[in-house]
Protein backbone atom coordinates (compact mmCIF):
# COMPACT_ATOMS: atom_id res chain seq x y z
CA UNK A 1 21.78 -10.35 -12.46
CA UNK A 2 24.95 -8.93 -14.08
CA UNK A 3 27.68 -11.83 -15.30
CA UNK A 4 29.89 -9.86 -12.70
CA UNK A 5 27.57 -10.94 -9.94
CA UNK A 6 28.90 -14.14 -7.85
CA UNK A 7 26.79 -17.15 -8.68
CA UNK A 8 26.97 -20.84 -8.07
CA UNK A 9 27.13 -22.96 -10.70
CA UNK A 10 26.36 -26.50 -10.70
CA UNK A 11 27.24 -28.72 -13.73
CA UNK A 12 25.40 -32.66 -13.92
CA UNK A 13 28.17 -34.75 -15.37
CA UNK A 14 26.08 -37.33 -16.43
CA UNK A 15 22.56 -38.18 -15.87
CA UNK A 16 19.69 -41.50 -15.98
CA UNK A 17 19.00 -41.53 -19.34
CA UNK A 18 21.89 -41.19 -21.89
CA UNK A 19 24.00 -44.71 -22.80
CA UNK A 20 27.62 -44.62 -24.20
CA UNK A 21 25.61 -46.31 -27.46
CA UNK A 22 24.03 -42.45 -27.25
CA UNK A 23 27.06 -40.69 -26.52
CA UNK A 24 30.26 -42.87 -26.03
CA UNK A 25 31.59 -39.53 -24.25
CA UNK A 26 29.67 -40.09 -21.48
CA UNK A 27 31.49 -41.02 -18.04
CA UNK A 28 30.11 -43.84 -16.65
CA UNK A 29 33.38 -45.34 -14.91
CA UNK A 30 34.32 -43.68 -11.40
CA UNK A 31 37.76 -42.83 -13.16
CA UNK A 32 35.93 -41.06 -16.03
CA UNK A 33 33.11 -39.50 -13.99
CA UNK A 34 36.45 -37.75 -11.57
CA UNK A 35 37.62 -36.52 -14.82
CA UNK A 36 34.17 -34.46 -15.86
CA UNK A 37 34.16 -33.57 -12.19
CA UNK A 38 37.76 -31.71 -12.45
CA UNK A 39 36.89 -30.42 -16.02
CA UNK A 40 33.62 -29.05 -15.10
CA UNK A 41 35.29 -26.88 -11.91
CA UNK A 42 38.25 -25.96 -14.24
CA UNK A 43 35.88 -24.17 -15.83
CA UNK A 44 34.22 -22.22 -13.04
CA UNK A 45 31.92 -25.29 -11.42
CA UNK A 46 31.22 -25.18 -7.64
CA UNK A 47 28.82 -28.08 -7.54
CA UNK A 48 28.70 -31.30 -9.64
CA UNK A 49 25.29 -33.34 -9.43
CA UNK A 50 25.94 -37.00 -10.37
CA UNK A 51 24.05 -40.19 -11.18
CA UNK A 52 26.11 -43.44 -10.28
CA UNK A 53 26.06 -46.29 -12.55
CA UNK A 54 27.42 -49.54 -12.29
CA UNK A 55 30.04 -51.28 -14.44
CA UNK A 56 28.01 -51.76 -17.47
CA UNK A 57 26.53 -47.99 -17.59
CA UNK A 58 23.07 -48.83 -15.66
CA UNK A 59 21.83 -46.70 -13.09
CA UNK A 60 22.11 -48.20 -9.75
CA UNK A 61 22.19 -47.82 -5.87
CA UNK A 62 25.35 -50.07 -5.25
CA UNK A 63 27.35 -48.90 -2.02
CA UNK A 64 30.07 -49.84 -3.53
CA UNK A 65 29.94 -48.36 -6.52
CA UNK A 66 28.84 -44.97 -4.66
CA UNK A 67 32.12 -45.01 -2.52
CA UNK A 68 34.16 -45.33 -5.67
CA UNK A 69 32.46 -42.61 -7.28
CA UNK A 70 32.87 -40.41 -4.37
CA UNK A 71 36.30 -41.77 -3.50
CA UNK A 72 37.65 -41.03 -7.27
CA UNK A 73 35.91 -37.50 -7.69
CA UNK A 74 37.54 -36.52 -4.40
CA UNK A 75 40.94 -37.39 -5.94
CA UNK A 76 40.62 -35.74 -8.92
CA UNK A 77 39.12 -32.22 -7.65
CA UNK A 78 38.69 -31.85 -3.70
CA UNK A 79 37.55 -28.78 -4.02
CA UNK A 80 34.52 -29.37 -5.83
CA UNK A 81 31.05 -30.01 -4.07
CA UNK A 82 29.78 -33.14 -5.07
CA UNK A 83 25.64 -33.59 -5.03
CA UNK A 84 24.65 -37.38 -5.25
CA UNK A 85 21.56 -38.06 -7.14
CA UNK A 86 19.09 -40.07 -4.71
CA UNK A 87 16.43 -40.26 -7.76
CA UNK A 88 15.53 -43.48 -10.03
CA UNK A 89 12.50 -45.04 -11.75
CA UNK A 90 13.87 -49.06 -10.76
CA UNK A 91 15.15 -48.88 -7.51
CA UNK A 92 13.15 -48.96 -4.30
CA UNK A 93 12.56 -45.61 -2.36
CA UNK A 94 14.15 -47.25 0.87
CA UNK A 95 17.30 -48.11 -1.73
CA UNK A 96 17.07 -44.60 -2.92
CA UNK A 97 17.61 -42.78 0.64
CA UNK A 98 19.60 -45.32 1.99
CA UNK A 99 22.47 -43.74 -0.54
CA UNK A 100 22.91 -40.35 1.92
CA UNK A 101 24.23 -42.79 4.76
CA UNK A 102 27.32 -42.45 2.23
CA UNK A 103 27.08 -38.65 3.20
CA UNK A 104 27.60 -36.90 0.16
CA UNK A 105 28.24 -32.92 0.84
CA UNK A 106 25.50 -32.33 -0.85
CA UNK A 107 22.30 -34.54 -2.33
CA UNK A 108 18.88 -34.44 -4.64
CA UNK A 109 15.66 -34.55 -2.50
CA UNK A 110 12.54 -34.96 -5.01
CA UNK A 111 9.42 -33.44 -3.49
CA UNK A 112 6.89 -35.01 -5.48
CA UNK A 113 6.12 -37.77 -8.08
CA UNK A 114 6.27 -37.18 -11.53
CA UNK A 115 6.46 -38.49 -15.36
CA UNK A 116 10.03 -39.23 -15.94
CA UNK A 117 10.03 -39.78 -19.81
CA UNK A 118 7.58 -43.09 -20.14
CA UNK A 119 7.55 -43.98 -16.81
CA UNK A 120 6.52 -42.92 -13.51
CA UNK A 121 9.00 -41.28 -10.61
CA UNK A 122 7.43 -41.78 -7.26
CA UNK A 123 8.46 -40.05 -4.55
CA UNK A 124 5.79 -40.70 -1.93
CA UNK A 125 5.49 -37.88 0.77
CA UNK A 126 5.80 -39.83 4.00
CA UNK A 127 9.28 -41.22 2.48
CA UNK A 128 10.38 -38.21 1.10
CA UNK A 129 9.99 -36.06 4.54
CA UNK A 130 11.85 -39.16 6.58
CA UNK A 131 14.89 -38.58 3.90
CA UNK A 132 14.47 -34.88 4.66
CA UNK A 133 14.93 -35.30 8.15
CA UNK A 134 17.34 -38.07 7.73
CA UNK A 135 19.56 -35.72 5.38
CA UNK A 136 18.88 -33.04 8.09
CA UNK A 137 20.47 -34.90 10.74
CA UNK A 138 23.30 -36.37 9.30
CA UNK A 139 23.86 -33.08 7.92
CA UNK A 140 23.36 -33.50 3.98
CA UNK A 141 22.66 -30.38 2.40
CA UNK A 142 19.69 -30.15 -0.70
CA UNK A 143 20.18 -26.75 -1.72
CA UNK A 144 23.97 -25.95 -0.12
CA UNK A 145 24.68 -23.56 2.06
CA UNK A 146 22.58 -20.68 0.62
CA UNK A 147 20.20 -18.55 2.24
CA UNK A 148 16.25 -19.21 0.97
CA UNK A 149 16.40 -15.22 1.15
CA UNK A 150 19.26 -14.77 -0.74
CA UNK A 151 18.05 -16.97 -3.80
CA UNK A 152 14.35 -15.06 -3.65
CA UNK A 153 16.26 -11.61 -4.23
CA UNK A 154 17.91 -13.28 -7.58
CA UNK A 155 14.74 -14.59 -8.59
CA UNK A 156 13.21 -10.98 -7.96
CA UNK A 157 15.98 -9.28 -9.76
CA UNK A 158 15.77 -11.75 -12.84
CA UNK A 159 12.56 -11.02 -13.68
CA UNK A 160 12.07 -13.81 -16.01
CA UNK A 161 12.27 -17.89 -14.91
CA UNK A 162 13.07 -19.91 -17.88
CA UNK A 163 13.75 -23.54 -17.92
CA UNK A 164 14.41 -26.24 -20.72
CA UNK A 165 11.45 -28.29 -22.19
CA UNK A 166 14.02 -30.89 -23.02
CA UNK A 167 15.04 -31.33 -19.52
CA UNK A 168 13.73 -34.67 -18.26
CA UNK A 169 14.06 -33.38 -14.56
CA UNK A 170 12.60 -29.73 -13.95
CA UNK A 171 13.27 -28.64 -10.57
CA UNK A 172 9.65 -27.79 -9.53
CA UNK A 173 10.53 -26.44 -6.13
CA UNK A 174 12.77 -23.83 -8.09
CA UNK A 175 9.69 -22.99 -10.28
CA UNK A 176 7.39 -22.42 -7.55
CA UNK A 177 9.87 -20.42 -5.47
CA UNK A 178 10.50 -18.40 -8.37
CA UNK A 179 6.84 -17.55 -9.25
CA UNK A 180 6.49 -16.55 -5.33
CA UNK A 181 9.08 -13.92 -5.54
CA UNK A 182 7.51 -12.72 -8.46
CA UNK A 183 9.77 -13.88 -11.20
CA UNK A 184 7.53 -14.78 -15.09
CA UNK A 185 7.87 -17.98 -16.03
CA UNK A 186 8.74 -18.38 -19.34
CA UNK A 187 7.10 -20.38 -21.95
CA UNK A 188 9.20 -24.03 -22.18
CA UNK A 189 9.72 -23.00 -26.00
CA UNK A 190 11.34 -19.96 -25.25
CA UNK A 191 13.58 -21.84 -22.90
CA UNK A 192 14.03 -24.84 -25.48
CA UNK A 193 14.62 -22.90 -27.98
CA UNK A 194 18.69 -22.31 -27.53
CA UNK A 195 18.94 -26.06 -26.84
CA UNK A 196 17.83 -26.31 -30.31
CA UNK A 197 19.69 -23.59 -32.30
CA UNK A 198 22.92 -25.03 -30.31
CA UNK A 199 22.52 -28.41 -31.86
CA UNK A 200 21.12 -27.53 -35.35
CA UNK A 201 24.61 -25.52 -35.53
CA UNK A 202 26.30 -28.68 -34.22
CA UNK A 203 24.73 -30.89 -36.31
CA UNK A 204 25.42 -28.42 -39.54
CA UNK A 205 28.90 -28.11 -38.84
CA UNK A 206 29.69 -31.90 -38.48
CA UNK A 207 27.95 -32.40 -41.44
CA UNK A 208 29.92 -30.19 -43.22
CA UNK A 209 33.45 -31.82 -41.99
CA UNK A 210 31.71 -35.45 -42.87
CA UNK A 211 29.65 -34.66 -46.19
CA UNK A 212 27.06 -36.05 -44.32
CA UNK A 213 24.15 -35.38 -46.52
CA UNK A 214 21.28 -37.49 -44.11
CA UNK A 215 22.45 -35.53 -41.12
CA UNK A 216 21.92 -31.92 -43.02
CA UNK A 217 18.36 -33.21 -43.83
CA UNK A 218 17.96 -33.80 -40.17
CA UNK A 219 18.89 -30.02 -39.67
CA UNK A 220 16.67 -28.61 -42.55
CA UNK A 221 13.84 -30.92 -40.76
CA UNK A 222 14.40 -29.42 -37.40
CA UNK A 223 14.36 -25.58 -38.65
CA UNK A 224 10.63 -26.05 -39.32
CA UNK A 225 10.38 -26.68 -35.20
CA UNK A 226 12.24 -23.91 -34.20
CA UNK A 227 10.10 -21.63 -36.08
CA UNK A 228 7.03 -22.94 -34.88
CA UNK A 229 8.62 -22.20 -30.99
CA UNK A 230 9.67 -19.39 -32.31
CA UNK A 231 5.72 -18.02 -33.30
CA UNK A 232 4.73 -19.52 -30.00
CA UNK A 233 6.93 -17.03 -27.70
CA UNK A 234 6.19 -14.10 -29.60
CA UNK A 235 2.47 -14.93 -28.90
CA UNK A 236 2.80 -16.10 -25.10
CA UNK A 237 4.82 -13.20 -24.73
CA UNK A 238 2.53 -10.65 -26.55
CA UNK A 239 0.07 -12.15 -24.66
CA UNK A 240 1.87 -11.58 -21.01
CA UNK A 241 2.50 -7.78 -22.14
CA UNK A 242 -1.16 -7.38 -22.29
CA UNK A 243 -2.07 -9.33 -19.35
CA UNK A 244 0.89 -7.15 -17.16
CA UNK A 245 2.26 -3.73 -19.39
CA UNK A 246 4.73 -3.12 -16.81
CA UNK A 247 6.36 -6.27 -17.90
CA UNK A 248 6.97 -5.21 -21.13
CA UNK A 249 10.71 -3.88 -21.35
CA UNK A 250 11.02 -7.73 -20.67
CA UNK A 251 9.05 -8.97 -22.92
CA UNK A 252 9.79 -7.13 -25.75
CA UNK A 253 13.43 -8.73 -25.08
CA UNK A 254 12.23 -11.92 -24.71
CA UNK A 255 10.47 -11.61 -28.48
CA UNK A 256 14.09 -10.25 -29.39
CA UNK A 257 16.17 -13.02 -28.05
CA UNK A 258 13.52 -15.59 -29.52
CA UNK A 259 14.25 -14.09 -32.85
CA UNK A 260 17.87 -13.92 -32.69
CA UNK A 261 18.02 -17.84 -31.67
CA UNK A 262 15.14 -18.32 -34.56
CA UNK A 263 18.34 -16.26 -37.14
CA UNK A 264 20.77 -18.79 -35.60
CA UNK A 265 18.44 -21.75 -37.00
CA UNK A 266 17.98 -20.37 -40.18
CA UNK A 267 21.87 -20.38 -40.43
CA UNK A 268 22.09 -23.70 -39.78
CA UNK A 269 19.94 -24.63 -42.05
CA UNK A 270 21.37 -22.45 -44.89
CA UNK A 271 24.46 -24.47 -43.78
CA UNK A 272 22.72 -27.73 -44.49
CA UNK A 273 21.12 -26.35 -47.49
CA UNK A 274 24.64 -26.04 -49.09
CA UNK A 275 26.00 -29.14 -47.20
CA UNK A 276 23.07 -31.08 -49.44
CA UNK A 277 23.81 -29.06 -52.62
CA UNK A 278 27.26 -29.74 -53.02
CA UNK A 279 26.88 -33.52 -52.19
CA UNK A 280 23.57 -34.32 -54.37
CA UNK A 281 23.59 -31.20 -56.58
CA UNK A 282 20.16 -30.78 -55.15
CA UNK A 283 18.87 -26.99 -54.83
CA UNK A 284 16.39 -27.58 -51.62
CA UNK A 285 16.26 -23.38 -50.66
CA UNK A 286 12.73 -24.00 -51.06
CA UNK A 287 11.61 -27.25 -50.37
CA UNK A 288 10.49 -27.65 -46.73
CA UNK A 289 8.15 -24.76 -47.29
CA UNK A 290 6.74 -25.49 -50.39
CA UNK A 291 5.72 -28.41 -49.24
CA UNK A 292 3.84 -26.83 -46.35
CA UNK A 293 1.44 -24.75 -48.10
């Protein structure tokens, strides 16, 4: 798919996990969550998938707190689709499904249960088809308005399905439908491995503006990962060129792009390397790897 291609994007504002003690960025507060809503469709979002929390950043299933959520977002960008989370590890399945009475435009409909970090996600089948049917009727959409057809043909002309290992919620019905039409899924290190150049830069950079000497160790630390991802695509992918040769123009740019984002690691951690030298007058250049033979 060309970038000149129309395409629906879909931006999660939030999320179950994070804390403002992880991030005190994140929007928790209906007024904040309105504002990621309008800044994420400034910049080119159709959908944004929320998870609603309650006044001291907890997940929950509080009416209330839904219809303020929904009530500010509208305010802020009316144009934007908004897709209500309906998953959670605490509250009860009933609690859960009982959130698309609200009816969002659009809402999350897990098909199966899964390990969600350290716990476990149920989603039993004879609830999750009644929420189905529920969201059928009252006219809640899963996927929007988007022919099944339609998103087959991108996943046949993309050729390769990739999705983040980091991710705590992988959209298995996406995987499956994209493995039906043909489409390779890529190994989760391939995938991961951007998430991980992107915040080794990050993390370089700020510990360049801060003389931060602790977090450039964390960056020199985290090269040694990326490298090992980095060894583990080439051979997956190696390996799917012999398994399919007519998958190899692909492949052979997979193994490129998983050496580029390896180059973007390394520069990182050069970063660090100096970061560390100027603050302790420690030459590390060779450290990490001396220490691994």
């Amino acid at each position: 798919m060309a970038f000149t291609d129309p395409c629906v994007i879909t931006c999660a504002i939030n999320g179950p996990i994070a804390r403002k003690k992880d991030h005190p960025g994140l929007p928790t507060e209906p007024e904040e969550v309105a504002a990621a809503a309008l800044a994420a469709y400034n910049e080119g979002a159709a959908v944004v998938h929320t998870h609603v929390r309650d006044s001291n950043g907890e997940p929950t299933v509080d009416k209330g707190r839904v219809k303020a959520y929904f009530e500010a977002i509208h305010a802020a960008a009316p144009n934007v689709l908004l897709q209500l989370s309906t998953g959670g590890i605490e509250p009860t399945y009933a609690d859960r499904a009982a959130q698309v009475e609200m009816l969002p435009r659009m809402a999350s409909l897990n098909p199966a249960t899964m390990t969600f970090g350290m716990a476990e996600f149920r989603n039993p089948p004879k609830e999750m088809r009644m929420m189905a049917a529920r969201m059928k009727e009252l006219g809640v959409d899963e996927l929007g308005r988007i022919n099944h057809d339609e998103i087959a043909k991108l996943y046949r002309k993309a050729n390769v399905f990739a999705y983040p290992s980091e991710m705590a919620e992988i959209d298995c019905i996406s995987l499956t439908k994209a493995m039906a039409a043909g489409a390779i899924p890529v190994t989760t290190d391939f995938a991961a491995m951007g998430e991980f150049a992107g915040r080794m830069i990050r993390s370089a950079v700020q510990a360049l503006l801060d003389g931060d000497a602790r977090l450039a160790d964390s960056v020199r630390e985290m090269d040694d990962e990326i490298d090992r991802m980095n060894r583990r695509a080439h051979d997956d992918l190696l390996k799917l060129i012999e398994e399919k040769p007519n998958l190899t123009p692909q492949a052979m740019n997979g193994i490129l792009v998983s050496k580029n984002l390896e180059r973007i690691a390394d520069h990182a951690s050069n970063i660090a390397t100096d970061v560390i030298f100027w603050i302790r007058g420690a030459d590390v250049r060779h450290q990490l790897s001396m220490s691994m033979d």
